[in-house]
C-alpha atoms as a PDB file:
ATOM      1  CA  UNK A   1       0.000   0.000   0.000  1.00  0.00           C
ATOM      2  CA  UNK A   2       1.513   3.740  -1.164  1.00  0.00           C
ATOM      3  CA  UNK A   3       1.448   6.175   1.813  1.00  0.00           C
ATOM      4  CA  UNK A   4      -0.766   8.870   0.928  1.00  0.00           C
ATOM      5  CA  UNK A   5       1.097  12.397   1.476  1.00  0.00           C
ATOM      6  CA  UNK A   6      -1.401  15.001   2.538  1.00  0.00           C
ATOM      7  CA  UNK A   7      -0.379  17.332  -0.434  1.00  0.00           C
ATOM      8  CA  UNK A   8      -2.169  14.988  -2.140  1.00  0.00           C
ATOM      9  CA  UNK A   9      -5.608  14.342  -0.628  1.00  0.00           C
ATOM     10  CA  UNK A  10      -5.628  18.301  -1.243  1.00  0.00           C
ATOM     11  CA  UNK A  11      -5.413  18.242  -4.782  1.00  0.00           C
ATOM     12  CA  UNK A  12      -8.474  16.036  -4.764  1.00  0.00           C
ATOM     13  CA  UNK A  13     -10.549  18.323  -2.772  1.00  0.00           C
ATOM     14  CA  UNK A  14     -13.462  19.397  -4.729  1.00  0.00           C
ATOM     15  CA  UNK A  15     -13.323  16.922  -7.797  1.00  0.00           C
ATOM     16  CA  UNK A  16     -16.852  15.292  -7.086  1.00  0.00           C
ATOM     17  CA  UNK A  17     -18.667  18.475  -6.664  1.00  0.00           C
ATOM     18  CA  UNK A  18     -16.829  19.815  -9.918  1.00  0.00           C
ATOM     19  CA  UNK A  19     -17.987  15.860 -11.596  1.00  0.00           C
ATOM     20  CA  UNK A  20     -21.654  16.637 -10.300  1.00  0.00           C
ATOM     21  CA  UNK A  21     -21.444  19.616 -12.181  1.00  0.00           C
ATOM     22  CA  UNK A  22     -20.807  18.043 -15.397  1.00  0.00           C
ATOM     23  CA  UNK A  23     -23.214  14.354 -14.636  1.00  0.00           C
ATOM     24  CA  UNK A  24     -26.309  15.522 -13.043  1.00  0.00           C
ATOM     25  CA  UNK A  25     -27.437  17.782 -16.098  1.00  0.00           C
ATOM     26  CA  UNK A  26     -26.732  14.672 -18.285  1.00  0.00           C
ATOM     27  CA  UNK A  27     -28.724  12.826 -15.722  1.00  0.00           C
ATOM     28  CA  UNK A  28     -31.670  15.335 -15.719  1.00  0.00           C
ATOM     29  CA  UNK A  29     -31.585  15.193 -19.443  1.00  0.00           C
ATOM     30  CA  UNK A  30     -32.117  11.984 -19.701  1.00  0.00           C
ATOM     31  CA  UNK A  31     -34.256  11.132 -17.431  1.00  0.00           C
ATOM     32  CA  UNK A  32     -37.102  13.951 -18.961  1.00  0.00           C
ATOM     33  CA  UNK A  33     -35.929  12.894 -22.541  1.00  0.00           C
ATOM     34  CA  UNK A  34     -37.691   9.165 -20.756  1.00  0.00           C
ATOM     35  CA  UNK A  35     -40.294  10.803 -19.260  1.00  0.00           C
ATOM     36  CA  UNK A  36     -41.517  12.917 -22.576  1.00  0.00           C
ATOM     37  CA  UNK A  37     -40.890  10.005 -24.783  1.00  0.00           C
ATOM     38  CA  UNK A  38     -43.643   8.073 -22.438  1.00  0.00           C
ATOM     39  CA  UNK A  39     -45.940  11.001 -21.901  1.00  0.00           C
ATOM     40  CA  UNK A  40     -45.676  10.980 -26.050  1.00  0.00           C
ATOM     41  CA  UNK A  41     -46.582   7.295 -26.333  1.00  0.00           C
ATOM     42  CA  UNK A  42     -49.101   7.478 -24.192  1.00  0.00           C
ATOM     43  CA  UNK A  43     -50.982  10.303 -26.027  1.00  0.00           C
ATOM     44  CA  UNK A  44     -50.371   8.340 -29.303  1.00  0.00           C
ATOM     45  CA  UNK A  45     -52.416   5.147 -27.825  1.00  0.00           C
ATOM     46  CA  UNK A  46     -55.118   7.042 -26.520  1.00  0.00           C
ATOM     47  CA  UNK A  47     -55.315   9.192 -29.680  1.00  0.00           C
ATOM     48  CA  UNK A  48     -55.413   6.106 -31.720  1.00  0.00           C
ATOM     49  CA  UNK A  49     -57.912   3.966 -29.085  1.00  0.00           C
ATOM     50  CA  UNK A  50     -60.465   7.046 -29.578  1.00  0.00           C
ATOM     51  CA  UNK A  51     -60.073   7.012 -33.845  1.00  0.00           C
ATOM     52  CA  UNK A  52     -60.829   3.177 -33.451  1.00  0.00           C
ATOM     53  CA  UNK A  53     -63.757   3.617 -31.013  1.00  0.00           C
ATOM     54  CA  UNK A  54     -65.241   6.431 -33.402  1.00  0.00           C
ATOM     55  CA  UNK A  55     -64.504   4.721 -36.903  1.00  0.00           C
ATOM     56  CA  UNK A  56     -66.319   1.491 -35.229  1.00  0.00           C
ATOM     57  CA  UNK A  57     -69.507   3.553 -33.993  1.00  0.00           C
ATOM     58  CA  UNK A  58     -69.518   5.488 -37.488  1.00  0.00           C
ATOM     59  CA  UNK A  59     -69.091   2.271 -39.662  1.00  0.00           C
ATOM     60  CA  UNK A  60     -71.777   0.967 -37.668  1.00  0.00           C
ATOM     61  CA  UNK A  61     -75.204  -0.287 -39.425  1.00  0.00           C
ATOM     62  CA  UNK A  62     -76.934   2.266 -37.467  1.00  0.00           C
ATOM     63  CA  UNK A  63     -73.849   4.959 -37.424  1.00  0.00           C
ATOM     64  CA  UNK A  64     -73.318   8.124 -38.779  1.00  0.00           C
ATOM     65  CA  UNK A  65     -70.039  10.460 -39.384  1.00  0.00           C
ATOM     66  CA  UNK A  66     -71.614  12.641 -36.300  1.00  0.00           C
ATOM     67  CA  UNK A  67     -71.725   9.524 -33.939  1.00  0.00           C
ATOM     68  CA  UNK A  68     -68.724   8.395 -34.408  1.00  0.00           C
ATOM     69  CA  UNK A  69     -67.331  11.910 -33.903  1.00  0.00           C
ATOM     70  CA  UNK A  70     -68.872  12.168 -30.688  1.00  0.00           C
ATOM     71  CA  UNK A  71     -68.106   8.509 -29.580  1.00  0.00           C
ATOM     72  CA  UNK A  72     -64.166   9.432 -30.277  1.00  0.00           C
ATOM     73  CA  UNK A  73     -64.493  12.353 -28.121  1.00  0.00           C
ATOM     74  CA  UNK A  74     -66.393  11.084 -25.274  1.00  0.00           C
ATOM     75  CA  UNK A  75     -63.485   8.603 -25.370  1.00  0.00           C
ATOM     76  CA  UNK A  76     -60.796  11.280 -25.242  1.00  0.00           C
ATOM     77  CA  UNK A  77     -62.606  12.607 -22.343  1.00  0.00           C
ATOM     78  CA  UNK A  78     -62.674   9.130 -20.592  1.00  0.00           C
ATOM     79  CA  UNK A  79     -59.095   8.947 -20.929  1.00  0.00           C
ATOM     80  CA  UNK A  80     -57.873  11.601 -19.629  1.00  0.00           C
ATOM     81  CA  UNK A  81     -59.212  14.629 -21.217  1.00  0.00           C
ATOM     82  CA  UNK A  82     -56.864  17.643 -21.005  1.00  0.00           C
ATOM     83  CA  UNK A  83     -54.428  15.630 -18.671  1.00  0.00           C
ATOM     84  CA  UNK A  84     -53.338  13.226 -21.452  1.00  0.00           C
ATOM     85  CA  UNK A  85     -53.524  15.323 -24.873  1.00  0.00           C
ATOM     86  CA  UNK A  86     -54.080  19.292 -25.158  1.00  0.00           C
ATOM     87  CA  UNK A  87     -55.364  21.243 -28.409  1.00  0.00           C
ATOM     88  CA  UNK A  88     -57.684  18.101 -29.362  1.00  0.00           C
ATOM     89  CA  UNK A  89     -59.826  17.887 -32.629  1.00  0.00           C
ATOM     90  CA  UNK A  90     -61.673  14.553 -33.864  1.00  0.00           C
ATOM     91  CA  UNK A  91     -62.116  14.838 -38.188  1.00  0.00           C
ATOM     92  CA  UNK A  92     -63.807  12.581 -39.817  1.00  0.00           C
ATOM     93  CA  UNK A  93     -65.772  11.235 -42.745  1.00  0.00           C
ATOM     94  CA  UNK A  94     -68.248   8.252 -43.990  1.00  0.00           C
ATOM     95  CA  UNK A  95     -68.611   6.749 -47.600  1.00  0.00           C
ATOM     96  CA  UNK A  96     -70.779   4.236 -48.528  1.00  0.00           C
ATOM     97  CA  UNK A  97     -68.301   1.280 -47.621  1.00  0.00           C
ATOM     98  CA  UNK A  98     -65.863   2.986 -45.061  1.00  0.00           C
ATOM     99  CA  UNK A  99     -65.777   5.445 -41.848  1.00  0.00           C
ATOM    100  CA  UNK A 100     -62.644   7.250 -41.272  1.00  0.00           C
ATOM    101  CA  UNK A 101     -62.106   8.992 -37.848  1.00  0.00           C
ATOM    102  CA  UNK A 102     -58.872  11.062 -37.114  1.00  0.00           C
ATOM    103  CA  UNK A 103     -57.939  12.440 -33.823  1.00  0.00           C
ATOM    104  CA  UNK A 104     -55.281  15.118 -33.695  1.00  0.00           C
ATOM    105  CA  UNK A 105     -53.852  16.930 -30.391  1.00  0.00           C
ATOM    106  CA  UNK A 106     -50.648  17.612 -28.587  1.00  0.00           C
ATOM    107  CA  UNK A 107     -48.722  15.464 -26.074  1.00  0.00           C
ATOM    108  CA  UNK A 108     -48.224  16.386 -22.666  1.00  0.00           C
ATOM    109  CA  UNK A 109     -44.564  18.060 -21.757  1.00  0.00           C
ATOM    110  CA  UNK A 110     -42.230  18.077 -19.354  1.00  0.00           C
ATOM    111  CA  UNK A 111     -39.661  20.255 -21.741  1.00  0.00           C
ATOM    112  CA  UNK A 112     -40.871  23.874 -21.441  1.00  0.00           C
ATOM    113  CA  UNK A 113     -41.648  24.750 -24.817  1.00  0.00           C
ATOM    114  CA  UNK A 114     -41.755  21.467 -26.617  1.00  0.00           C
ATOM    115  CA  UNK A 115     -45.262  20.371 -27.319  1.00  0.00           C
ATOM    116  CA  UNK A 116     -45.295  17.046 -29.614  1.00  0.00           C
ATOM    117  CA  UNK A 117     -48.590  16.757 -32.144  1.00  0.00           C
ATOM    118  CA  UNK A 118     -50.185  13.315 -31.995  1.00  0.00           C
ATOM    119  CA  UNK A 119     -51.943  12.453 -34.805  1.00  0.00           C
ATOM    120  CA  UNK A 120     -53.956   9.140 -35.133  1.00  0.00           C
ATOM    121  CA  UNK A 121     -56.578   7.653 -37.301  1.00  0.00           C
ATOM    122  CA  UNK A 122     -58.352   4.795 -37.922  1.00  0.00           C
ATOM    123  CA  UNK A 123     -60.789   3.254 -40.514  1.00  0.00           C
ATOM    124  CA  UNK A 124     -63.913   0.796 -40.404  1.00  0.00           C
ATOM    125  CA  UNK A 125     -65.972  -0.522 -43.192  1.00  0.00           C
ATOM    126  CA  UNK A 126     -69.773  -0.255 -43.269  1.00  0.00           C
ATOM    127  CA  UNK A 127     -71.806  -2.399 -41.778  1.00  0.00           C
ATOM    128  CA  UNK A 128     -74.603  -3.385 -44.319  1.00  0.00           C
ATOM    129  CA  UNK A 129     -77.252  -5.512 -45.007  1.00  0.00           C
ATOM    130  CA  UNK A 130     -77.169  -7.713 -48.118  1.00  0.00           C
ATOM    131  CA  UNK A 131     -80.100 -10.224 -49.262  1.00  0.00           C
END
């Protein structure tokens, strides 16, 4: 074992504080770089989970473009509302063989600044009768 001369335990005085300078905003940026890319996600399934519930209302026997519109919104609601997704809209339209629904909003953030736009949609065919 070296003897350690006290000139040099002085020299060393300070170093962690000076390497905590230089990890922990490293550390903070990745750990919100996580955080946003799961707030993002999670937007993205709920956004997509509403165009699907609305396309499958609209392309129902029974649906129309304006049900299926409301059914994707009462779903956004359900989910979360303004706590998952922000700036929300629901689009969508109905043909005689398929219902489109598309949901568009932004993702939560936890980077001041950044806001992420989600957009999701989804597509059913019509339900009809045949003889």
């Amino acid at each position: 074992m070296l003897p350690s001369s006290p000139s040099r335990h002085r020299d060393e005085r300070g170093s962690v504080a000076i390497q905590m300078v230089f990890l922990m905003p490293a550390l903070f940026a990745v750990m919100f770089l996580g955080v946003q890319g799961a707030l993002y996600y999670h937007a993205r399934e709920v956004a997509l989970a509403a165009a699907q519930e609305g396309a499958r209302d609209a392309g129902s026997q029974n649906g129309t473009r304006e049900s299926g519109l409301a059914t994707a919104h009462g779903f956004l609601q359900d989910a979360g509302g303004s706590d998952v997704m922000t700036a929300t809209s629901v689009s969508g339209s109905r043909t005689t063989t398929t219902a489109t629904i598309t949901v568009t909003g932004k993702s939560m953030s936890v980077i001041p600044g950044w806001h992420v736009t989600v957009h999701q949609s989804a597509s059913a065919p019509v339900e009809r009768l045949t003889e």
